[in-house]
C-alpha atoms as a PDB file:
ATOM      1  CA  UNK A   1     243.632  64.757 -91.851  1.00  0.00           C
ATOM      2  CA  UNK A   2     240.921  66.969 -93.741  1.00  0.00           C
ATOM      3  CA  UNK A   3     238.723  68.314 -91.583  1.00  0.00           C
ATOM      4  CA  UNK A   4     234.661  66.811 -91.028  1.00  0.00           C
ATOM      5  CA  UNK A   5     232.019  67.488 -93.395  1.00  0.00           C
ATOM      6  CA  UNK A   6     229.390  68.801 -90.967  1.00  0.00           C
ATOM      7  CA  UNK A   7     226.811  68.719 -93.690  1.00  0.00           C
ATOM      8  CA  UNK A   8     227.134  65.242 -94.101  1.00  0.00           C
ATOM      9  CA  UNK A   9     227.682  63.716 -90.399  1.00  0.00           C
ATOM     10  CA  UNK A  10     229.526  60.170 -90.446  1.00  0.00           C
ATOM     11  CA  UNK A  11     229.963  57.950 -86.888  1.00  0.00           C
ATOM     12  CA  UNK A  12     233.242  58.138 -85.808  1.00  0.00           C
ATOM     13  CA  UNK A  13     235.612  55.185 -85.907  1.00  0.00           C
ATOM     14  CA  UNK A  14     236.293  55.660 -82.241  1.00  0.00           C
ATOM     15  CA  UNK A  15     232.486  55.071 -81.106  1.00  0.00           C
ATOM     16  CA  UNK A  16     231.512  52.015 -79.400  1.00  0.00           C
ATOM     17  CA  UNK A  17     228.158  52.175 -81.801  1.00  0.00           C
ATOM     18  CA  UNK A  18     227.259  50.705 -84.857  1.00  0.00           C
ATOM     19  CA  UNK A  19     224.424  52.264 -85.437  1.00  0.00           C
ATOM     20  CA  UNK A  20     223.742  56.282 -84.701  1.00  0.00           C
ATOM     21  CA  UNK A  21     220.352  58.096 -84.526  1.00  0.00           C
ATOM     22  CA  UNK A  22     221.906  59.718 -88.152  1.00  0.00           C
ATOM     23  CA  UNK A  23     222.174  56.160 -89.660  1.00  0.00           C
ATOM     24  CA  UNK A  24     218.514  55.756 -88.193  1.00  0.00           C
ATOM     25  CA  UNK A  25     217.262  58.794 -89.575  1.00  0.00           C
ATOM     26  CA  UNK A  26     219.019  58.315 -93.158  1.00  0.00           C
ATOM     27  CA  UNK A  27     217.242  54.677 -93.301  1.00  0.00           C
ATOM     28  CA  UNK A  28     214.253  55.714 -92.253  1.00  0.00           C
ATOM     29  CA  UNK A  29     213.335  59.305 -92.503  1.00  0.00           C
ATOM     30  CA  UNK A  30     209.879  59.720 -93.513  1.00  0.00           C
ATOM     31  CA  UNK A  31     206.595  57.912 -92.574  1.00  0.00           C
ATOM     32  CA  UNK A  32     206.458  56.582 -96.326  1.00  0.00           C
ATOM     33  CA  UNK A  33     209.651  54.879 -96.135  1.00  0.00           C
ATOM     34  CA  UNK A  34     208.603  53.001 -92.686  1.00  0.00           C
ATOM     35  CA  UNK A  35     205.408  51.686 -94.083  1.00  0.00           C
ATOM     36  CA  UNK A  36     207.765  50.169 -97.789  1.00  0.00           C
ATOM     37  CA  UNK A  37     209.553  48.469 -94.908  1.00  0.00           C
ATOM     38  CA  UNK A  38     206.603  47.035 -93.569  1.00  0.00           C
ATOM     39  CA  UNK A  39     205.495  46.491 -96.847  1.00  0.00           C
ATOM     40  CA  UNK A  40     208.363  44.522 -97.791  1.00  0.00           C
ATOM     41  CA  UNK A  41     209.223  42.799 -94.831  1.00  0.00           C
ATOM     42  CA  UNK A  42     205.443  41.082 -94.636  1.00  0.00           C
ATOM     43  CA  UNK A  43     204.183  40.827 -97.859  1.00  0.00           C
ATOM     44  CA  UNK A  44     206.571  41.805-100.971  1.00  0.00           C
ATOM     45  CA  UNK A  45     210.447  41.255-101.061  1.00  0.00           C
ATOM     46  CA  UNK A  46     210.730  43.313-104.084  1.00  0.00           C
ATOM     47  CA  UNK A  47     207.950  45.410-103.549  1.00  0.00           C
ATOM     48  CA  UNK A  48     205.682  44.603-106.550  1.00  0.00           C
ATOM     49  CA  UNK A  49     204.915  41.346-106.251  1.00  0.00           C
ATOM     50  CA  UNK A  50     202.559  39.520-103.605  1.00  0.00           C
ATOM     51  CA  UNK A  51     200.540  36.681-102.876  1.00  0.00           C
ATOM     52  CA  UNK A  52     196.567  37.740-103.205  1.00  0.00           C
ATOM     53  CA  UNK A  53     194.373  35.771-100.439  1.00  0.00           C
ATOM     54  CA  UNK A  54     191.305  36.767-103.277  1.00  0.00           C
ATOM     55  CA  UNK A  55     193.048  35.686-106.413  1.00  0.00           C
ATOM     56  CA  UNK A  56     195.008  32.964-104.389  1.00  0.00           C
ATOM     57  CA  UNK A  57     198.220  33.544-106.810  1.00  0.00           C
ATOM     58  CA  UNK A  58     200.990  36.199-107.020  1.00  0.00           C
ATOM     59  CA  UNK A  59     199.964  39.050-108.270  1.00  0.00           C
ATOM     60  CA  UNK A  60     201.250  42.778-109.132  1.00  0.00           C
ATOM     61  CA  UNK A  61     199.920  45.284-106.093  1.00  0.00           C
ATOM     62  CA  UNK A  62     199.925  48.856-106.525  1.00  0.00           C
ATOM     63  CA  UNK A  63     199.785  52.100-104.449  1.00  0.00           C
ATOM     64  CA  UNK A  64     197.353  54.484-105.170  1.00  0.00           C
ATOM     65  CA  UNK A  65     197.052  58.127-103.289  1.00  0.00           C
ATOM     66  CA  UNK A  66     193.785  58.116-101.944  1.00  0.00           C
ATOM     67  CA  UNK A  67     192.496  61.460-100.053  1.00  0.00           C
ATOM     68  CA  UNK A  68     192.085  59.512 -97.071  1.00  0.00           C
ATOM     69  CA  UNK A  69     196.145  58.814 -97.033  1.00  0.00           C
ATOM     70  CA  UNK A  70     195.432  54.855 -97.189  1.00  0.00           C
ATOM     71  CA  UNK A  71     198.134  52.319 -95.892  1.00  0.00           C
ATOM     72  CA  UNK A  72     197.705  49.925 -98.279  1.00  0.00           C
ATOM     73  CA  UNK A  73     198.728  48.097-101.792  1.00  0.00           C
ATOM     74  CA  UNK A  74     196.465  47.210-104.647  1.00  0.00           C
ATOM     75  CA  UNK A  75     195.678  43.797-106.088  1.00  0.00           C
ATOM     76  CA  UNK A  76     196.004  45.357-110.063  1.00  0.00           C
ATOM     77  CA  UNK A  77     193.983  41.848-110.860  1.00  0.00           C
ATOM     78  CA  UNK A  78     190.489  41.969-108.462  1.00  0.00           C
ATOM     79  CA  UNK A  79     191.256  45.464-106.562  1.00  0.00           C
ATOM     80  CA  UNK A  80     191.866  43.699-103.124  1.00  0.00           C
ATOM     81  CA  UNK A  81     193.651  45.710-100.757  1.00  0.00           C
ATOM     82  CA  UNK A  82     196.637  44.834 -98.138  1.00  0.00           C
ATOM     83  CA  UNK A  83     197.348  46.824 -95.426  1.00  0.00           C
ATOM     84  CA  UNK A  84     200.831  46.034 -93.924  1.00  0.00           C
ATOM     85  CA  UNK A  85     199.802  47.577 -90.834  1.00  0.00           C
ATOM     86  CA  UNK A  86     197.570  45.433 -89.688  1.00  0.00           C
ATOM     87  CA  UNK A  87     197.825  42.762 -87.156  1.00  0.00           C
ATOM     88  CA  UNK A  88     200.605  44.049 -85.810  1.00  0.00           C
ATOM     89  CA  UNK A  89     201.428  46.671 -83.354  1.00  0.00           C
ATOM     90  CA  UNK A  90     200.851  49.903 -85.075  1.00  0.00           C
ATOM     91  CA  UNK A  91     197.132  48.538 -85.993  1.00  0.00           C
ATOM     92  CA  UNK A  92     194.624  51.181 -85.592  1.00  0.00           C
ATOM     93  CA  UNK A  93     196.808  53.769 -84.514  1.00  0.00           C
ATOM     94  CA  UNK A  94     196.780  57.087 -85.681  1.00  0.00           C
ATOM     95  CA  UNK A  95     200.616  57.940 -84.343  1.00  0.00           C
ATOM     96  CA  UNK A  96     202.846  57.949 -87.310  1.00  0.00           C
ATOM     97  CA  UNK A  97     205.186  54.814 -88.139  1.00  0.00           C
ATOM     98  CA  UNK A  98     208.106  57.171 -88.280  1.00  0.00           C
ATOM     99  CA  UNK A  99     207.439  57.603 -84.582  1.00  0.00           C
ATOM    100  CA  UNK A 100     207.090  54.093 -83.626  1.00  0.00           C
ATOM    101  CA  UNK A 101     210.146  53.352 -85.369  1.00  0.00           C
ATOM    102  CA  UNK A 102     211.851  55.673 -83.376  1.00  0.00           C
ATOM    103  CA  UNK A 103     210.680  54.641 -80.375  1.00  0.00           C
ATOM    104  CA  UNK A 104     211.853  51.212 -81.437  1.00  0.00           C
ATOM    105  CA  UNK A 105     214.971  52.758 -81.860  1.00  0.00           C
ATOM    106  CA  UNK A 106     215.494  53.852 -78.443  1.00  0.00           C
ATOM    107  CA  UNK A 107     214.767  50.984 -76.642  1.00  0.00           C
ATOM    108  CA  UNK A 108     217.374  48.771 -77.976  1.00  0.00           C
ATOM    109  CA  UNK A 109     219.970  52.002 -77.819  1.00  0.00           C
ATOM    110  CA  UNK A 110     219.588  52.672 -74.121  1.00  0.00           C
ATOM    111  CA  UNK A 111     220.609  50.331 -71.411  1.00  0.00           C
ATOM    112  CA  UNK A 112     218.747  50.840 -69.030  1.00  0.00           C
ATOM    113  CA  UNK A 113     215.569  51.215 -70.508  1.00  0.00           C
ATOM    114  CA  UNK A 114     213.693  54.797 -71.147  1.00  0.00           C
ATOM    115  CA  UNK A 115     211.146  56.022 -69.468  1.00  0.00           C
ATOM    116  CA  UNK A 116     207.623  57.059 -71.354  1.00  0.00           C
ATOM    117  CA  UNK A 117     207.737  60.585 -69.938  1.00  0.00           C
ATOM    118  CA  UNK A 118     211.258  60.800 -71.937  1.00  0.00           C
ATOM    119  CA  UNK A 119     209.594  59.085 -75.034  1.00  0.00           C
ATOM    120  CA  UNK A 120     206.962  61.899 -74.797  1.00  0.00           C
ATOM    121  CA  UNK A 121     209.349  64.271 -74.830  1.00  0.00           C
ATOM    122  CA  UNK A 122     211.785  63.340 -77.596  1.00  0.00           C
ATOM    123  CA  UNK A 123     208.740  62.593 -79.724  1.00  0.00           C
ATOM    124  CA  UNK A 124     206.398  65.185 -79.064  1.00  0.00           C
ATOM    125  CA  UNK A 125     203.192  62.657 -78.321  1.00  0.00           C
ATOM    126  CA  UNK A 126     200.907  62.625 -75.641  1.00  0.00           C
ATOM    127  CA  UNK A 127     201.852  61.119 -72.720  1.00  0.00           C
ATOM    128  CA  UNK A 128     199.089  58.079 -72.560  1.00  0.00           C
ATOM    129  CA  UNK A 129     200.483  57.681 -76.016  1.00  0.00           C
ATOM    130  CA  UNK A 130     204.143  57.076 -75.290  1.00  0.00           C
ATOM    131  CA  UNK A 131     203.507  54.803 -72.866  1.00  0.00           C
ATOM    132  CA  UNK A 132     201.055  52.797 -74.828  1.00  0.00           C
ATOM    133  CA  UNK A 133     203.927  52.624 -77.842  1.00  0.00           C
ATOM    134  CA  UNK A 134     206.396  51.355 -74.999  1.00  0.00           C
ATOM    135  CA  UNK A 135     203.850  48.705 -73.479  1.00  0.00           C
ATOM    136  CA  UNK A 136     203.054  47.202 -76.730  1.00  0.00           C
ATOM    137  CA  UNK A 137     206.637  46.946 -77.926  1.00  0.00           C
ATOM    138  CA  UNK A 138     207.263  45.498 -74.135  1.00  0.00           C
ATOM    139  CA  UNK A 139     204.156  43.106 -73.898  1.00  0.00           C
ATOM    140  CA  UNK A 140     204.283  41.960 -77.789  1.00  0.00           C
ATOM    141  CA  UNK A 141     207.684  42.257 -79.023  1.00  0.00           C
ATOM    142  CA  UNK A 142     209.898  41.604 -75.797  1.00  0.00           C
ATOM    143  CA  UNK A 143     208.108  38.069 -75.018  1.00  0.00           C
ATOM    144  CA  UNK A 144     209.824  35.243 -73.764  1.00  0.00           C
ATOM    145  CA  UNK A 145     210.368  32.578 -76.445  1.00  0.00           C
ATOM    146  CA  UNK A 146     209.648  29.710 -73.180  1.00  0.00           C
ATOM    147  CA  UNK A 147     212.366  28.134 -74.149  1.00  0.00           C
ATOM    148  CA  UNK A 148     213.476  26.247 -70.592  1.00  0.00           C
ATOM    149  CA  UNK A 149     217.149  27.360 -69.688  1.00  0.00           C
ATOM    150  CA  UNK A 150     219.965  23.920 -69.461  1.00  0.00           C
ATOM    151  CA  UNK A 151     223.652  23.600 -68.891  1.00  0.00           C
ATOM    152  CA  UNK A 152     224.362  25.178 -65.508  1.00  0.00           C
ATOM    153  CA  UNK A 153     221.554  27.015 -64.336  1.00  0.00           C
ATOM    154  CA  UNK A 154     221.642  29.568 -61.403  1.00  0.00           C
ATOM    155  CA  UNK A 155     218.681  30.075 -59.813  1.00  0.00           C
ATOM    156  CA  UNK A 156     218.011  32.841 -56.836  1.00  0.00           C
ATOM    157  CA  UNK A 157     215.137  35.192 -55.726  1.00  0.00           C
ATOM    158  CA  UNK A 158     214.710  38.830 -54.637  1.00  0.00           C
ATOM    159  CA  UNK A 159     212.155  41.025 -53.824  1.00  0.00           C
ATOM    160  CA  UNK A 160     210.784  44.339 -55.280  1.00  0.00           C
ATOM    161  CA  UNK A 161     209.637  47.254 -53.997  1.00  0.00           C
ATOM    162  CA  UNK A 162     210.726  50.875 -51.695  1.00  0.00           C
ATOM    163  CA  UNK A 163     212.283  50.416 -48.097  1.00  0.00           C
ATOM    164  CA  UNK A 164     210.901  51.061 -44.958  1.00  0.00           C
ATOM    165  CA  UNK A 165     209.573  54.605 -44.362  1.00  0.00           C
ATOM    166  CA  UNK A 166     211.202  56.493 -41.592  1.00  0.00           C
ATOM    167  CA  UNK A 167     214.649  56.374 -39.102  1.00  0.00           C
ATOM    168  CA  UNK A 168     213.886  53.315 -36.870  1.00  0.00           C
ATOM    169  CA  UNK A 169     215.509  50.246 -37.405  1.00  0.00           C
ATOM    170  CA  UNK A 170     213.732  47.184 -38.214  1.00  0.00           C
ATOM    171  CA  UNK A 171     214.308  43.892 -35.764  1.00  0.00           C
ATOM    172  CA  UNK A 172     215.098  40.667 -37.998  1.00  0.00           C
ATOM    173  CA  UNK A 173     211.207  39.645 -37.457  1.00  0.00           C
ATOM    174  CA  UNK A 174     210.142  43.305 -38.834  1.00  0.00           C
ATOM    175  CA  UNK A 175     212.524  43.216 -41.773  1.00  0.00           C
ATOM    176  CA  UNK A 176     211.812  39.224 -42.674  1.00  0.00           C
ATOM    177  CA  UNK A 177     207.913  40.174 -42.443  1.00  0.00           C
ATOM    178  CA  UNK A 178     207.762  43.523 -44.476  1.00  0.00           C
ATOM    179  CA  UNK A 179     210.489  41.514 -47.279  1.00  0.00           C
ATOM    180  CA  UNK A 180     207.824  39.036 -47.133  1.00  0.00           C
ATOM    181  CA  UNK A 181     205.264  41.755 -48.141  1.00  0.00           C
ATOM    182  CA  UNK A 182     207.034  42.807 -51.223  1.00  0.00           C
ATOM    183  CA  UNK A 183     206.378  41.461 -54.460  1.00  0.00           C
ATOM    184  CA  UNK A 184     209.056  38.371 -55.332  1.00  0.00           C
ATOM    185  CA  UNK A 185     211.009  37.992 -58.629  1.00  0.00           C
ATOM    186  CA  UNK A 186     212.659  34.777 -59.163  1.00  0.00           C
ATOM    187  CA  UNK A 187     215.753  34.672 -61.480  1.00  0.00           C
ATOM    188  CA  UNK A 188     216.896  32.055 -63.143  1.00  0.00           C
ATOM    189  CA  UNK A 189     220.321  32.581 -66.130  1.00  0.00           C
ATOM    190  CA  UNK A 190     222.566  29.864 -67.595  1.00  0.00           C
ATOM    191  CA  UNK A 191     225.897  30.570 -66.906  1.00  0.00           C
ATOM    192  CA  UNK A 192     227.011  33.007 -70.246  1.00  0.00           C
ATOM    193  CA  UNK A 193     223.416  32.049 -71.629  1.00  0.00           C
ATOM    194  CA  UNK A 194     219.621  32.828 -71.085  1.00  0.00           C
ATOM    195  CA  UNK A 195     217.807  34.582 -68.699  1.00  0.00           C
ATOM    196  CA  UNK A 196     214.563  34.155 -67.188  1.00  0.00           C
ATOM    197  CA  UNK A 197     212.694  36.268 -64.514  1.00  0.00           C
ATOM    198  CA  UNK A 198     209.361  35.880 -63.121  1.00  0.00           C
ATOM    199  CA  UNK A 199     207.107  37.315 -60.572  1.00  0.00           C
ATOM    200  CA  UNK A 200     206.335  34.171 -57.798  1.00  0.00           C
ATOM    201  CA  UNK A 201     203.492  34.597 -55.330  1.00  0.00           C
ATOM    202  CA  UNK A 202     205.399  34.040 -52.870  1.00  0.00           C
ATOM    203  CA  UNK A 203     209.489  32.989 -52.065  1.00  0.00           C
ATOM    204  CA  UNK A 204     208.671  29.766 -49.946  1.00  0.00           C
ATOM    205  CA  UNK A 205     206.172  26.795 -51.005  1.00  0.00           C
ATOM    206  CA  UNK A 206     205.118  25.619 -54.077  1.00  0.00           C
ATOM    207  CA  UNK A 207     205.350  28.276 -56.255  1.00  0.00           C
ATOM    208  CA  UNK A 208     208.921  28.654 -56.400  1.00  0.00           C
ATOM    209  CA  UNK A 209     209.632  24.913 -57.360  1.00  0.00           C
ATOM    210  CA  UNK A 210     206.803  25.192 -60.025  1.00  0.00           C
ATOM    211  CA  UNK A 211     208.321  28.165 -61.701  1.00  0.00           C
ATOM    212  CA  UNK A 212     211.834  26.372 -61.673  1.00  0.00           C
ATOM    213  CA  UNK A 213     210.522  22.755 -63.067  1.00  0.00           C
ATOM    214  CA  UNK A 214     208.289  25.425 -65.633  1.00  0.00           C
ATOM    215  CA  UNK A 215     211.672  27.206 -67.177  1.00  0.00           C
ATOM    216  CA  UNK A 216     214.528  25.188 -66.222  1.00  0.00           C
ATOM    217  CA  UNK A 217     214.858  22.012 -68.144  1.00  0.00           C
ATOM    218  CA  UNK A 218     214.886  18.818 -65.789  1.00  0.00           C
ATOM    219  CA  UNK A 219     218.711  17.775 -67.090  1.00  0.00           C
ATOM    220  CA  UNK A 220     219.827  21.117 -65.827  1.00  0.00           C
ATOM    221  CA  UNK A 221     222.610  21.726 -63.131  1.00  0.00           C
ATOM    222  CA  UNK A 222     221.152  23.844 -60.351  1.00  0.00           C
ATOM    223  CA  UNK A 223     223.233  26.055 -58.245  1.00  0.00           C
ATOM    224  CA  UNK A 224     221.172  27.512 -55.956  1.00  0.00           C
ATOM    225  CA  UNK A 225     221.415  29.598 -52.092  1.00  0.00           C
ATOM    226  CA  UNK A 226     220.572  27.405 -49.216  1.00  0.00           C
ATOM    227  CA  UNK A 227     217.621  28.453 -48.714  1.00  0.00           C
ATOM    228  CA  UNK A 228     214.735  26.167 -47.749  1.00  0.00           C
ATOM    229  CA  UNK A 229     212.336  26.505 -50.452  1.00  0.00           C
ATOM    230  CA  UNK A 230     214.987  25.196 -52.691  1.00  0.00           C
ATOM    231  CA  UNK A 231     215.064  22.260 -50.790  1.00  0.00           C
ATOM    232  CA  UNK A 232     212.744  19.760 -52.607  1.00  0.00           C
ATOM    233  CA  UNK A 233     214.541  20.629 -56.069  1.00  0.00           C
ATOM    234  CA  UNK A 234     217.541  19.419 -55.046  1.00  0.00           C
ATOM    235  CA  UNK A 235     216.321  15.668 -55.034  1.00  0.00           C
ATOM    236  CA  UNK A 236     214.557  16.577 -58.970  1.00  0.00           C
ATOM    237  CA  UNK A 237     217.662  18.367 -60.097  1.00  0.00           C
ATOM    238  CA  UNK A 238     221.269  17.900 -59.796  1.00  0.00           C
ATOM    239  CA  UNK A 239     223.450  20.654 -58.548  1.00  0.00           C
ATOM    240  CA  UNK A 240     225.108  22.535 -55.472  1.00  0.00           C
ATOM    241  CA  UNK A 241     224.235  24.730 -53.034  1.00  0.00           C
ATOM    242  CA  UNK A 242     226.618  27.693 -51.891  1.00  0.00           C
ATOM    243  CA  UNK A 243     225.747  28.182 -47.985  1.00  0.00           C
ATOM    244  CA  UNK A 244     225.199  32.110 -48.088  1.00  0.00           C
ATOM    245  CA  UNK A 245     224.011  31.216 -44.202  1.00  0.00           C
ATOM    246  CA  UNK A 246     227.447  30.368 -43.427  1.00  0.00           C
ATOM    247  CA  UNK A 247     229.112  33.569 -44.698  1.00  0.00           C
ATOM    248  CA  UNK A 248     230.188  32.130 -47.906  1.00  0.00           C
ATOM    249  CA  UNK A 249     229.386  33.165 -51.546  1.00  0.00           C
ATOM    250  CA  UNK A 250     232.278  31.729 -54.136  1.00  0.00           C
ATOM    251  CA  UNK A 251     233.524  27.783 -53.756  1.00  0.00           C
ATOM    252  CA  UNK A 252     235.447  27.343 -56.785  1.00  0.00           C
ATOM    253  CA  UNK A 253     232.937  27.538 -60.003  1.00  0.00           C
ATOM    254  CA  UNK A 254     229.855  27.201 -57.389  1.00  0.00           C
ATOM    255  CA  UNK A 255     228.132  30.583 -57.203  1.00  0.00           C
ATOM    256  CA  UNK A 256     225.023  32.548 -57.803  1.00  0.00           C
ATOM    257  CA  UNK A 257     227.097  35.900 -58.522  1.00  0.00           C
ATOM    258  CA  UNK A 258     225.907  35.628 -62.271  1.00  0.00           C
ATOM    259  CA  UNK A 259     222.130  36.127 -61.230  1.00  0.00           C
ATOM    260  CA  UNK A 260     223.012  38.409 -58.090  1.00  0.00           C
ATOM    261  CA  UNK A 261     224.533  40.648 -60.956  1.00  0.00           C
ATOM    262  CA  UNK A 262     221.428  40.810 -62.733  1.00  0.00           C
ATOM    263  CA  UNK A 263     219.553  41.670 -60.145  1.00  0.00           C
ATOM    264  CA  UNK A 264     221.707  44.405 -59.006  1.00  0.00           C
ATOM    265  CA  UNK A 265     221.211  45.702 -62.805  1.00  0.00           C
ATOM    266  CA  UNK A 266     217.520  45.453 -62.872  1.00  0.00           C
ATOM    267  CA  UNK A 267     217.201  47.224 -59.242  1.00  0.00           C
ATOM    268  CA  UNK A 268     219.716  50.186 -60.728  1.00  0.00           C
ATOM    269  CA  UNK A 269     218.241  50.521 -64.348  1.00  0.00           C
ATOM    270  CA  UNK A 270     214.414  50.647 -63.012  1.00  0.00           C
ATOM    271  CA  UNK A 271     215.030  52.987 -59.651  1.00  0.00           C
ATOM    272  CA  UNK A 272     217.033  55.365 -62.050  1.00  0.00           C
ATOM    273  CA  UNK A 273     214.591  55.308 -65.230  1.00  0.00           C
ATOM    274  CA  UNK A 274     211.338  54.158 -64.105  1.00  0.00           C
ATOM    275  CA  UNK A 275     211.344  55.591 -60.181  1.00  0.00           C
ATOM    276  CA  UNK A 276     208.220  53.395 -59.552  1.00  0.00           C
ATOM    277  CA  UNK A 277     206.461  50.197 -61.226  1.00  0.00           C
ATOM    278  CA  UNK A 278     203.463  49.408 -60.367  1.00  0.00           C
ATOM    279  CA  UNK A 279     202.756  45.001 -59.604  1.00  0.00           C
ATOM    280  CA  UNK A 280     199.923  45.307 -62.966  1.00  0.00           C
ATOM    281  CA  UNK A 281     203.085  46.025 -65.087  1.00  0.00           C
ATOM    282  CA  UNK A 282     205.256  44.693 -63.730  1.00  0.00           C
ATOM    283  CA  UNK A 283     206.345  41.568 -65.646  1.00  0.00           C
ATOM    284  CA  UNK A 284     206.124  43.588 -68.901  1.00  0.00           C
ATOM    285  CA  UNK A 285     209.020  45.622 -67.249  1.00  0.00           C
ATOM    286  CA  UNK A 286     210.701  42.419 -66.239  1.00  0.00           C
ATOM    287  CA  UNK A 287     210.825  41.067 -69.983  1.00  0.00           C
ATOM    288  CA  UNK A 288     212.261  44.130 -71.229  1.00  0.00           C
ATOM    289  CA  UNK A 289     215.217  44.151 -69.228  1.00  0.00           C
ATOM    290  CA  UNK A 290     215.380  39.864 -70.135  1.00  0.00           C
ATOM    291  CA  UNK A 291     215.113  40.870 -73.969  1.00  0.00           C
ATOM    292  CA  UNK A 292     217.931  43.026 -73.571  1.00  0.00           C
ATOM    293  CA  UNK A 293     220.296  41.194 -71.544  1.00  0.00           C
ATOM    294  CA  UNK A 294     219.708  37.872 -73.771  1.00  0.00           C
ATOM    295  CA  UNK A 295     220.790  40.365 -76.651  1.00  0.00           C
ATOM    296  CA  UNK A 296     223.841  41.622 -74.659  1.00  0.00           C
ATOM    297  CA  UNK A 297     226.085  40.357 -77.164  1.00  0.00           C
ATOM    298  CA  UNK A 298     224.188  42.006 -80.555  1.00  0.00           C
ATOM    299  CA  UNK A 299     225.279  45.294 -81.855  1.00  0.00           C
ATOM    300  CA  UNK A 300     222.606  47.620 -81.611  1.00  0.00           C
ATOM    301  CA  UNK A 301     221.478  47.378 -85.068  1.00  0.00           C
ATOM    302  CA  UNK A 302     220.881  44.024 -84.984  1.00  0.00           C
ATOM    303  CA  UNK A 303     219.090  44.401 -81.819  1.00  0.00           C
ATOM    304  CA  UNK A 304     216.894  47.296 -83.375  1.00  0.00           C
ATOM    305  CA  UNK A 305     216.265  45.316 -87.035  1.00  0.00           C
ATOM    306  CA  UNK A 306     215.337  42.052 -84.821  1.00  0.00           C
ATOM    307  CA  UNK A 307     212.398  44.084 -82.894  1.00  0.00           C
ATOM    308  CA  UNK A 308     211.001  45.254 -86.170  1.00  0.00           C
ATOM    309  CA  UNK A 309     211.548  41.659 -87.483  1.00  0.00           C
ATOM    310  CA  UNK A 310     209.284  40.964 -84.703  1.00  0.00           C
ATOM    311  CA  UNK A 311     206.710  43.664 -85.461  1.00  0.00           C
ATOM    312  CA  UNK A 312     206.230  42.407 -88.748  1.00  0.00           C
ATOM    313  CA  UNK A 313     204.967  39.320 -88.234  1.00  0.00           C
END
């Protein structure tokens, strides 16, 4: 076997990825290159060609260097200009598209997420800017499509935030009352589908069943704990309820292990990355780590071409 070329790098056969950071930087290694794909991807497949909103036909668009370093095409027929740029994510923003890109990049190679203090790092940026980049591509490009979950639908809640400070030992009352004082995610995944979470005022009342009827779809099969709140779904929904009161957590096919399992990934993956999220943000966190599990089964450059599908719309 001849030996590797280390001037030109190629991913081994062996690796579990199908897309390296060289692939990334060989498809997109200048700023100039980014804004053609941005360029292409929204306006002009070829690009030459594009629909003019002043001439209201296609027309040829041009390029010109301009000392201010515009991002934009040329109508050649009235002199309107396009700027791909615009409307989307990287609008008004001085950082460079080759940097966003990256960034892109390493949110869908990662996990567990990356934090913006490791973004600043590996990009060289300011800190308020890295985290900006990451709570755009969170907030705007990680959204929910609302879609409500069906099939078999597990359905289970947890709360977030640090444990009690100090040696003593909480009574049942003390631990029940400072769990009630944390913040409350509700989960909700189709078995081998979907999954939802959502921040819930509160774990009992209302605003548990409202989040359920809002993102479960009413021909759904609930599985669900036995705990109370779930109590006035059952006659809305159909489905069974494992008695986790009882001591018992698998009858057969009735379980809540699949969302239990998310839960226990979200709690790892944002203690060891993030250390601390703050309620504000929360929920932009949340849909991060929803994107990415609902895109479990993509390679990672499908996962990284359908966020910058995403940015250029």
């Amino acid at each position: 076997m001849p030996p590797a070329n280390r001037h030109e790098p190629q991913r081994a056969k062996s690796s579990d990825s199908d897309y390296s950071v060289t692939e990334f930087l060989a498809e997109f290694p200048d700023d100039a290159t980014c804004l053609e794909h941005l360029w292409r991807s929204r306006y002009s497949e070829d690009g030459e060609h594009a629909e003019c909103p002043k001439c209201e036909k296609t027309r040829v668009f041009k390029k010109y260097d301009t000392k201010q370093g515009r991002q934009s095409w040329t109508c050649t027929g009235c002199g309107h200009h396009i700027h791909p740029t615009a409307g989307t994510i990287f609008h008004k923003s001085s950082t460079s598209l080759r940097l966003w890109y990256h960034a892109i990049y390493l949110m869908t190679s990662t996990r567990c997420g990356i934090s913006a203090k490791q973004l600043e790092r590996e990009l060289g940026v300011h800190y308020k800017t890295a985290w900006r980049m990451f709570n755009k591509i969170r907030s705007e490009l990680m959204a929910d499509d609302d879609q409500p979950l069906e099939g078999d639908v597990e359905v289970d809640e947890t709360s977030w935030g640090g444990k009690p400070r100090g040696l003593k030992k909480l009574s049942p009352r003390e631990a029940s009352a400072f769990r009630e004082a944390k913040t409350t995610i509700l989960g909700m995944v189709e078995r081998d589908g979907r999954l939802r979470l959502r921040i819930i005022p509160s774990r009992r009342g209302e605003g548990l069943s409202r989040a359920v009827r809002t993102h479960v779809n009413p021909d759904a099969f609930l599985l669900t704990d036995d705990w109370i709140a779930y109590k006035p779904l059952r006659k809305e929904y159909a489905g069974a309820v494992i008695n986790h009161s009882e001591g018992q957590y698998v009858d057969a096919w009735c379980h809540t292990n699949t969302i239990e399992g998310a839960f226990g990934n979200l709690k790892t993956g944002m203690r060891g990355t993030y250390k601390h999220v703050s309620d504000k943000y929360l929920q932009s966190y949340l849909d991060e780590y929803v994107w990415r599990y609902n895109h479990r089964n993509d390679r990672k450059k499908a996962m990284f071409h359908k966020l910058l599908a995403e940015a250029a719309k």
